[in-house]
N, C-alpha and C. Protein backbone atom coordinates (compact mmCIF):
# COMPACT_ATOMS: atom_id res chain seq x y z
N UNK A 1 -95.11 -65.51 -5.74
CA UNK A 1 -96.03 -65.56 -6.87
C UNK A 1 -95.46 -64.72 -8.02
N UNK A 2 -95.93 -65.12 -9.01
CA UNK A 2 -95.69 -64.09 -10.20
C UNK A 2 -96.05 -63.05 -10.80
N UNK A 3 -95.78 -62.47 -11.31
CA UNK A 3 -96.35 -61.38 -11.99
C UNK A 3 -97.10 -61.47 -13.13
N UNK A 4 -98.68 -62.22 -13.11
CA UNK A 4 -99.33 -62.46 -14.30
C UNK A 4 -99.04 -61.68 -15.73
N UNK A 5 -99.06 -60.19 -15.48
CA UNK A 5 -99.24 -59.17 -16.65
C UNK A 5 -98.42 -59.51 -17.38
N UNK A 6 -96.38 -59.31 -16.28
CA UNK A 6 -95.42 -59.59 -17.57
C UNK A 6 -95.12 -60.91 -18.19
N UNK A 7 -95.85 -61.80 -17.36
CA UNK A 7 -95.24 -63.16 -18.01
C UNK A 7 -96.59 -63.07 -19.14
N UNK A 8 -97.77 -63.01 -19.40
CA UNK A 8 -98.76 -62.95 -20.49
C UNK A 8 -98.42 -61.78 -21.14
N UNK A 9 -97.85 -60.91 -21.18
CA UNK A 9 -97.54 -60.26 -22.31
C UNK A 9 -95.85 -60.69 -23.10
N UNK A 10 -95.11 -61.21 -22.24
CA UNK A 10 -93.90 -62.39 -23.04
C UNK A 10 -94.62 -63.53 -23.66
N UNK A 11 -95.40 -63.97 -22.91
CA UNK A 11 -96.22 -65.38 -23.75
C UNK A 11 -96.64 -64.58 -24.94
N UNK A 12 -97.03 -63.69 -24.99
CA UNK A 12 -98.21 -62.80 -26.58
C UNK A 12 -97.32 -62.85 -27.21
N UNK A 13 -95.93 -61.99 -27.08
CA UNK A 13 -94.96 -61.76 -27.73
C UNK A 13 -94.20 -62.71 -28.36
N UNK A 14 -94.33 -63.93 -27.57
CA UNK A 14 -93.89 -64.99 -28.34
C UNK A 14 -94.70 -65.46 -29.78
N UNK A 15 -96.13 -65.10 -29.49
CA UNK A 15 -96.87 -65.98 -30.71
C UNK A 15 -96.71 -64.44 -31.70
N UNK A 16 -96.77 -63.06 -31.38
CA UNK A 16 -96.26 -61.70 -32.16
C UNK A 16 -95.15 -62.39 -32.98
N UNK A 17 -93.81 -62.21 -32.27
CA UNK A 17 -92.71 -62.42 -32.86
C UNK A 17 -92.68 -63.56 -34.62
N UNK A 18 -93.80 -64.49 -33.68
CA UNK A 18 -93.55 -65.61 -34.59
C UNK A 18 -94.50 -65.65 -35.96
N UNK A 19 -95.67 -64.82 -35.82
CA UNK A 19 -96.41 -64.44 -36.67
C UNK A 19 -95.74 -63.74 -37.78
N UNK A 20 -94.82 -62.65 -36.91
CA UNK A 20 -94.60 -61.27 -37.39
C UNK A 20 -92.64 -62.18 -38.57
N UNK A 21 -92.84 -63.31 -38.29
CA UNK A 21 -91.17 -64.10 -38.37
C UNK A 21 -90.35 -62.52 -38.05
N UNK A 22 -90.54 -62.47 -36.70
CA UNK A 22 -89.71 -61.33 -36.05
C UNK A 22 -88.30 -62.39 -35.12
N UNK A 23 -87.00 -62.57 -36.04
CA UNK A 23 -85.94 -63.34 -35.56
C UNK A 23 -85.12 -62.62 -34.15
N UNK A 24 -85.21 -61.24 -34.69
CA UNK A 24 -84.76 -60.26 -33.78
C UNK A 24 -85.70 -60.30 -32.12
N UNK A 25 -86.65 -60.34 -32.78
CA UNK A 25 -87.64 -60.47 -31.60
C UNK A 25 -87.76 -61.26 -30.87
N UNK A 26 -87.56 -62.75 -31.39
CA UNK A 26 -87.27 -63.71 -30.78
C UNK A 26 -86.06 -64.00 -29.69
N UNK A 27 -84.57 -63.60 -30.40
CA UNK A 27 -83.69 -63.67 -29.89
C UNK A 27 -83.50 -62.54 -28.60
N UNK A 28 -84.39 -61.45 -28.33
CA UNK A 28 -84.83 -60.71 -27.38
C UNK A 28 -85.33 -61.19 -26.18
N UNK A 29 -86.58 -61.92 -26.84
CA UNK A 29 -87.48 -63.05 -26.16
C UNK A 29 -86.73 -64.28 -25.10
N UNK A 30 -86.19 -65.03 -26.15
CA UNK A 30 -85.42 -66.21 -25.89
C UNK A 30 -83.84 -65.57 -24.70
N UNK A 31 -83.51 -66.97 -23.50
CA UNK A 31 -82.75 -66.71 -22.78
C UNK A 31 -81.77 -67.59 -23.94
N UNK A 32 -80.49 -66.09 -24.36
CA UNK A 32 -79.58 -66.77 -25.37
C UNK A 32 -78.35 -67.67 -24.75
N UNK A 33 -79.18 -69.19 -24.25
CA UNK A 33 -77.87 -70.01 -23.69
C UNK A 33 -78.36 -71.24 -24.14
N UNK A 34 -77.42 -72.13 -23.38
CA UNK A 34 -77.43 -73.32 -23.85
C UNK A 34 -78.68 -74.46 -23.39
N UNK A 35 -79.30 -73.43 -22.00
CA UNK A 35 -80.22 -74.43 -21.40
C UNK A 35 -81.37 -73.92 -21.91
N UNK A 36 -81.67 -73.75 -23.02
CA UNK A 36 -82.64 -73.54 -23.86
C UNK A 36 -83.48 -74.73 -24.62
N UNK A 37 -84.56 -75.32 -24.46
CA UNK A 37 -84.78 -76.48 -25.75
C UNK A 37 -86.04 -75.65 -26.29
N UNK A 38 -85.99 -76.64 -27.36
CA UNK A 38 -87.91 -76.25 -28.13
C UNK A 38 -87.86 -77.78 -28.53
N UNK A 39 -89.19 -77.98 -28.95
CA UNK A 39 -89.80 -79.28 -29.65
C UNK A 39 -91.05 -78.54 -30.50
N UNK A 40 -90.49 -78.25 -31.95
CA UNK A 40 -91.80 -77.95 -32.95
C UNK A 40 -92.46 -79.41 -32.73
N UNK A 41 -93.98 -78.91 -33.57
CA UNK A 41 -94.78 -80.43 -33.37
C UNK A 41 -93.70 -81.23 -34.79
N UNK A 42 -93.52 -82.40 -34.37
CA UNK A 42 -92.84 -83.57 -35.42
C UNK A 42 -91.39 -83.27 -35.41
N UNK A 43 -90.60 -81.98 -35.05
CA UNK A 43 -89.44 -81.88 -34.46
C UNK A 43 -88.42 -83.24 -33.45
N UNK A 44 -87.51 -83.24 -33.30
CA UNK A 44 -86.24 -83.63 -32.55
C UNK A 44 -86.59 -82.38 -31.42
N UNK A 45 -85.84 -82.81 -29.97
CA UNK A 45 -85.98 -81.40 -29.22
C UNK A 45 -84.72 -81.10 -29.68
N UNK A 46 -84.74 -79.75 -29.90
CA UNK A 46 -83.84 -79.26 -30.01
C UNK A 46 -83.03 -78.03 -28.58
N UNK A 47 -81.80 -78.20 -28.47
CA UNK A 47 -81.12 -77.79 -27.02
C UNK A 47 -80.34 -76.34 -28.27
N UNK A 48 -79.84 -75.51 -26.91
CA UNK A 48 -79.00 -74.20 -27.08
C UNK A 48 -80.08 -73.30 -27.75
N UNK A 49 -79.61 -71.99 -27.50
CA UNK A 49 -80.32 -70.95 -28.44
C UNK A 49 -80.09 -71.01 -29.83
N UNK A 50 -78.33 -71.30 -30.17
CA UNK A 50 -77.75 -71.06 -31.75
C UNK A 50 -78.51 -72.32 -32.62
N UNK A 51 -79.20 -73.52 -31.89
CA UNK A 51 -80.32 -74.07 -32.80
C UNK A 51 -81.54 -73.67 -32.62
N UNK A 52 -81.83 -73.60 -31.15
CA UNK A 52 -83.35 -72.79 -31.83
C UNK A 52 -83.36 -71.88 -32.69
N UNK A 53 -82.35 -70.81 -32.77
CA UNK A 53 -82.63 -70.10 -33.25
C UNK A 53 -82.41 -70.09 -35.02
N UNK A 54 -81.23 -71.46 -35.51
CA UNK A 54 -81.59 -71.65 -36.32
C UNK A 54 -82.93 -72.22 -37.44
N UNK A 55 -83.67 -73.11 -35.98
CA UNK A 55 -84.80 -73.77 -36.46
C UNK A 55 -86.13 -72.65 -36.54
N UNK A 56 -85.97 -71.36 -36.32
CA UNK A 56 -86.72 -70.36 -36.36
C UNK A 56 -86.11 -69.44 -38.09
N UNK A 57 -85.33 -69.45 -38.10
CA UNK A 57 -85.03 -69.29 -39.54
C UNK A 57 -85.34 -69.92 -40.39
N UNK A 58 -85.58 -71.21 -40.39
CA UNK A 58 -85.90 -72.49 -40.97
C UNK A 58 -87.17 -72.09 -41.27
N UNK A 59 -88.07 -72.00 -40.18
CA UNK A 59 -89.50 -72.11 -39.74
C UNK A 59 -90.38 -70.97 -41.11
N UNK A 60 -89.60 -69.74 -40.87
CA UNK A 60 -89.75 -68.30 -41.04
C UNK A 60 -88.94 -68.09 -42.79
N UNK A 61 -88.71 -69.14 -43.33
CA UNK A 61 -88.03 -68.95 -44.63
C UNK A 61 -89.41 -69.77 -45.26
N UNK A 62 -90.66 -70.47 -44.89
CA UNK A 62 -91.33 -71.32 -45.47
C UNK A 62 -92.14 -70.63 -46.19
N UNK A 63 -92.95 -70.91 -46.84
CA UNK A 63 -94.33 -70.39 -48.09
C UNK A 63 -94.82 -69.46 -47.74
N UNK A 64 -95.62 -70.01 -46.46
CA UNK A 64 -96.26 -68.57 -46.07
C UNK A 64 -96.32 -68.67 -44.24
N UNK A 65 -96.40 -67.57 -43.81
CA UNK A 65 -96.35 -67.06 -42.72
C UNK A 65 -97.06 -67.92 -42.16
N UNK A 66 -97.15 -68.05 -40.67
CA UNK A 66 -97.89 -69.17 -39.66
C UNK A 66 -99.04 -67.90 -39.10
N UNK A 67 -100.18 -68.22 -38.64
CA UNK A 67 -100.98 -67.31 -37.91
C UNK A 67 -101.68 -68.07 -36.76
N UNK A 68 -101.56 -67.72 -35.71
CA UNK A 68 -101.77 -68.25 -33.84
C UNK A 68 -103.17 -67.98 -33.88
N UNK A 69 -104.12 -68.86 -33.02
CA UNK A 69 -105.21 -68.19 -32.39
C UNK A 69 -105.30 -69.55 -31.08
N UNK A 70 -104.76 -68.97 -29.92
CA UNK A 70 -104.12 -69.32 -28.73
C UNK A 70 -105.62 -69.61 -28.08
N UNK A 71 -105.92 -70.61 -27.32
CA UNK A 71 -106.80 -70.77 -25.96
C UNK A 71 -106.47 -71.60 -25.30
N UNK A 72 -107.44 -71.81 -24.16
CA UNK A 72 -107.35 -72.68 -23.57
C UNK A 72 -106.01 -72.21 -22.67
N UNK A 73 -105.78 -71.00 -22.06
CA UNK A 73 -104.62 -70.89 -21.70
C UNK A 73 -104.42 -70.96 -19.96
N UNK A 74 -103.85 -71.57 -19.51
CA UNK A 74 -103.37 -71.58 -18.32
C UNK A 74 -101.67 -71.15 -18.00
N UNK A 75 -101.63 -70.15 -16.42
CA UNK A 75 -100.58 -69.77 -16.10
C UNK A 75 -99.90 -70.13 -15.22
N UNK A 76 -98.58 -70.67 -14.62
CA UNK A 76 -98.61 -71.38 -13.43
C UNK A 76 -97.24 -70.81 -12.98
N UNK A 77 -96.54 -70.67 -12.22
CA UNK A 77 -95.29 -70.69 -11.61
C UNK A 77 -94.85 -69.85 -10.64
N UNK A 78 -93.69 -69.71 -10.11
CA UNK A 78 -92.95 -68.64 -9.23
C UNK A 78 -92.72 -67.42 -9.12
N UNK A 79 -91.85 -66.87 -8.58
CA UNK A 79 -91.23 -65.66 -8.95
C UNK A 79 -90.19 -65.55 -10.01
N UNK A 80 -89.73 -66.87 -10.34
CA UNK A 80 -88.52 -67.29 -10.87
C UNK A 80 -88.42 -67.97 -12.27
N UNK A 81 -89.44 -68.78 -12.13
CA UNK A 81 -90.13 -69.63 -13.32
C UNK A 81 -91.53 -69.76 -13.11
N UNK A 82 -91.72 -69.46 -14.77
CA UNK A 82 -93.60 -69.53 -14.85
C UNK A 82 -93.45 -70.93 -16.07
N UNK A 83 -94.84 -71.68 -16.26
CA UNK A 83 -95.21 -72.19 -17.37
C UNK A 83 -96.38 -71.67 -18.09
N UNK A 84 -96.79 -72.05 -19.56
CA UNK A 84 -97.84 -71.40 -19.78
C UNK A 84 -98.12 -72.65 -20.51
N UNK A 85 -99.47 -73.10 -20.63
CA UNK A 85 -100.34 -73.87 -20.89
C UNK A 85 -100.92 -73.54 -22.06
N UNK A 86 -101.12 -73.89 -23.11
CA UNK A 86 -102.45 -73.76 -23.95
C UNK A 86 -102.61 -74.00 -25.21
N UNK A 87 -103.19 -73.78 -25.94
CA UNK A 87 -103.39 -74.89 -27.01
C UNK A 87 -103.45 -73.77 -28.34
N UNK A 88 -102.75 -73.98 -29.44
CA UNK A 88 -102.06 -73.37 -30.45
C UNK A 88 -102.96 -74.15 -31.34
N UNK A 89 -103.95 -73.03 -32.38
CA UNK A 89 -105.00 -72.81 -33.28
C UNK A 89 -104.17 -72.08 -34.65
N UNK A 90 -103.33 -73.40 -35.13
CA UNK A 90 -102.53 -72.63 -36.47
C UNK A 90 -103.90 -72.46 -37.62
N UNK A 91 -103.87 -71.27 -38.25
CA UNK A 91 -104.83 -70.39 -39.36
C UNK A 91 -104.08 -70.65 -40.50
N UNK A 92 -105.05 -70.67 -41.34
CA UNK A 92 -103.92 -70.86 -43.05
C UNK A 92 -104.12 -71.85 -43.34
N UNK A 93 -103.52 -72.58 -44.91
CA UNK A 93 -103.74 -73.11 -45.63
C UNK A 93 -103.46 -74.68 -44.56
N UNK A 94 -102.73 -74.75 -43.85
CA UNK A 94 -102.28 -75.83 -42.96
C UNK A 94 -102.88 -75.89 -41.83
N UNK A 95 -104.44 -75.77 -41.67
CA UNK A 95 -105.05 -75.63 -40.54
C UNK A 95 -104.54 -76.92 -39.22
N UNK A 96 -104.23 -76.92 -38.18
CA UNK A 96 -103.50 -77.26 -37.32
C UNK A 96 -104.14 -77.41 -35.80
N UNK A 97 -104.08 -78.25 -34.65
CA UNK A 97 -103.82 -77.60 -33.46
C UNK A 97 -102.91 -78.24 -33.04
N UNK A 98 -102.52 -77.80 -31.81
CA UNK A 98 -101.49 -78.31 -31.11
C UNK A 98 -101.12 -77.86 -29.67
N UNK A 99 -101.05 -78.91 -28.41
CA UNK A 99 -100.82 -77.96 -27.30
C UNK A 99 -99.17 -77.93 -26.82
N UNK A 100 -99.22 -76.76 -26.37
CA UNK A 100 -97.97 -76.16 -25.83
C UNK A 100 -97.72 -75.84 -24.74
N UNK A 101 -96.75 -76.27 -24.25
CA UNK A 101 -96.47 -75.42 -23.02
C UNK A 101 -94.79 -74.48 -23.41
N UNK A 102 -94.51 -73.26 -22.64
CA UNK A 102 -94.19 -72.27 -23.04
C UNK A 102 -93.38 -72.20 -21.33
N UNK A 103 -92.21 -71.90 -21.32
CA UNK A 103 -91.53 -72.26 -19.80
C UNK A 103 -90.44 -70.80 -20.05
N UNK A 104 -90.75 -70.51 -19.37
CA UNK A 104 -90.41 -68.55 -18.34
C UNK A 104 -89.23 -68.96 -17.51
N UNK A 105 -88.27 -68.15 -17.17
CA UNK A 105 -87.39 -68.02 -16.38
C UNK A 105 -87.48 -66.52 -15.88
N UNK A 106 -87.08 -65.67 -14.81
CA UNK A 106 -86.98 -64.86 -14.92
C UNK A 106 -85.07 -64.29 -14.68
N UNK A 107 -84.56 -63.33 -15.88
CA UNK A 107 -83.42 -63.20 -15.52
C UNK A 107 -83.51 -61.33 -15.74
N UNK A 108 -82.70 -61.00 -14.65
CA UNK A 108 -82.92 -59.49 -14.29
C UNK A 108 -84.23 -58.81 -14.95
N UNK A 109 -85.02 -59.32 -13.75
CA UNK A 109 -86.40 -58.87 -13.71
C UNK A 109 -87.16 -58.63 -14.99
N UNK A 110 -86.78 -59.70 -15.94
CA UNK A 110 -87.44 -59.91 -17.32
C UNK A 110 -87.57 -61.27 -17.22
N UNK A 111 -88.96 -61.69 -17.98
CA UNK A 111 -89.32 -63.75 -18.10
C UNK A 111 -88.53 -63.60 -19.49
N UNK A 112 -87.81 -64.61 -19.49
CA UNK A 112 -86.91 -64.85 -20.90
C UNK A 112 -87.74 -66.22 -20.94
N UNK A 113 -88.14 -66.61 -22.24
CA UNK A 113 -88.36 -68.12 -22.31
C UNK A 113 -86.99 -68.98 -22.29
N UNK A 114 -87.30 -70.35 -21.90
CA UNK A 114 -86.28 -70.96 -22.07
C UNK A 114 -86.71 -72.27 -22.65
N UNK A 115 -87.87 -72.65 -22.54
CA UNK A 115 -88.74 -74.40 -23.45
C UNK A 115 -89.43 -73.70 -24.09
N UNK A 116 -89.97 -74.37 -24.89
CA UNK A 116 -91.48 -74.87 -25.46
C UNK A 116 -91.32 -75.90 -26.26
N UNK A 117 -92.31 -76.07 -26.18
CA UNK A 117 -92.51 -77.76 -25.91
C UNK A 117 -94.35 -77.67 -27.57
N UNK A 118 -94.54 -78.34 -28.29
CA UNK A 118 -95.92 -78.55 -28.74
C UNK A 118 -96.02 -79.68 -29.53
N UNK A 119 -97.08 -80.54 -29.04
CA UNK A 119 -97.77 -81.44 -30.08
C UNK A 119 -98.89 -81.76 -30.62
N UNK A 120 -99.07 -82.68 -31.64
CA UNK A 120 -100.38 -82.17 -32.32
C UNK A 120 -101.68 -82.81 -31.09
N UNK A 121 -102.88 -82.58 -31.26
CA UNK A 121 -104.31 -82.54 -30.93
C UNK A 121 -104.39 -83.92 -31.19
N UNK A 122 -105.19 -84.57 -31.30
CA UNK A 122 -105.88 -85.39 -31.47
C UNK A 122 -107.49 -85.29 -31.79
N UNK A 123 -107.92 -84.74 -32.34
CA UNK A 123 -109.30 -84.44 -32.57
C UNK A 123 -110.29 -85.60 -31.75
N UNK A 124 -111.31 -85.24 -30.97
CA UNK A 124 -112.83 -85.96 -30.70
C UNK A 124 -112.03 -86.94 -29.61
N UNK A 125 -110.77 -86.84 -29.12
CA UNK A 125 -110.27 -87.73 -28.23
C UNK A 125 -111.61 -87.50 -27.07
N UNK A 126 -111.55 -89.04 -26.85
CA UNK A 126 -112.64 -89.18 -25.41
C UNK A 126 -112.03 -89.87 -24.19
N UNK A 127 -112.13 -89.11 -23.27
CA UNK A 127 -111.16 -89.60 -22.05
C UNK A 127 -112.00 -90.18 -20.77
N UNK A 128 -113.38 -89.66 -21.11
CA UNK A 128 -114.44 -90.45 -20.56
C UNK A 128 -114.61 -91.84 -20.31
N UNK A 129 -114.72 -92.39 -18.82
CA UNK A 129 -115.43 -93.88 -18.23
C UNK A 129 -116.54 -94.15 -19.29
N UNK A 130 -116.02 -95.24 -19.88
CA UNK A 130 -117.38 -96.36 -20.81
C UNK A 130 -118.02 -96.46 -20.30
């Protein structure tokens, strides 16, 4: 099993970092290799760290800052790999949602992310029997 505390306080740190357009923080965060992807919402996935991490410069050079308000969160995985579940409440002029999942590795006894993955909501979707 995992260690809930440190993998939810790497998940926080991820939406910190990205609030804070902390690049440094990120690249802390992030496992810096090649088996790395992300998928922003409307993104290409993008593979390696040296593009995520360009597409976080990208992200973090825009108008104005992004601001998180995370729920809906679920935790799931190993000792080895965790996922995190939950649904991304962008604040600001570009009001947004979008769900994410957020994928943990653990390398010398730290969760480094290595995915994330988000797309948009669908508002009033009904999944309910007619």
């Amino acid at each position: 099993m995992f260690e809930r505390e440190q993998l939810q306080l790497a998940n926080e740190n991820f939406y910190s970092f990205f609030e804070d357009t902390d690049l440094q923080g990120m690249s802390t965060l992030w496992l810096n290799s090649d088996e790395c992807w992300c998928t922003h919402p409307g993104w290409p996935t993008i593979f390696g760290w040296l593009q995520i991490r360009a597409s976080f410069e990208q992200i973090f050079s825009g108008p104005e800052p992004l601001q998180f308000l995370t729920s809906n969160i679920r935790y799931h995985g190993t000792s080895d790999v965790a996922l995190v579940f939950l649904e991304e409440n962008l604040l600001g002029s570009s009001l947004a949602a979008v769900a994410a999942v957020n994928v943990f590795k653990k390398e010398s006894g730290i969760w480094r992310m290595v995915g994330h993955q988000a797309s948009p909501l669908i508002p009033d979707l009904n999944l309910g029997a007619d």
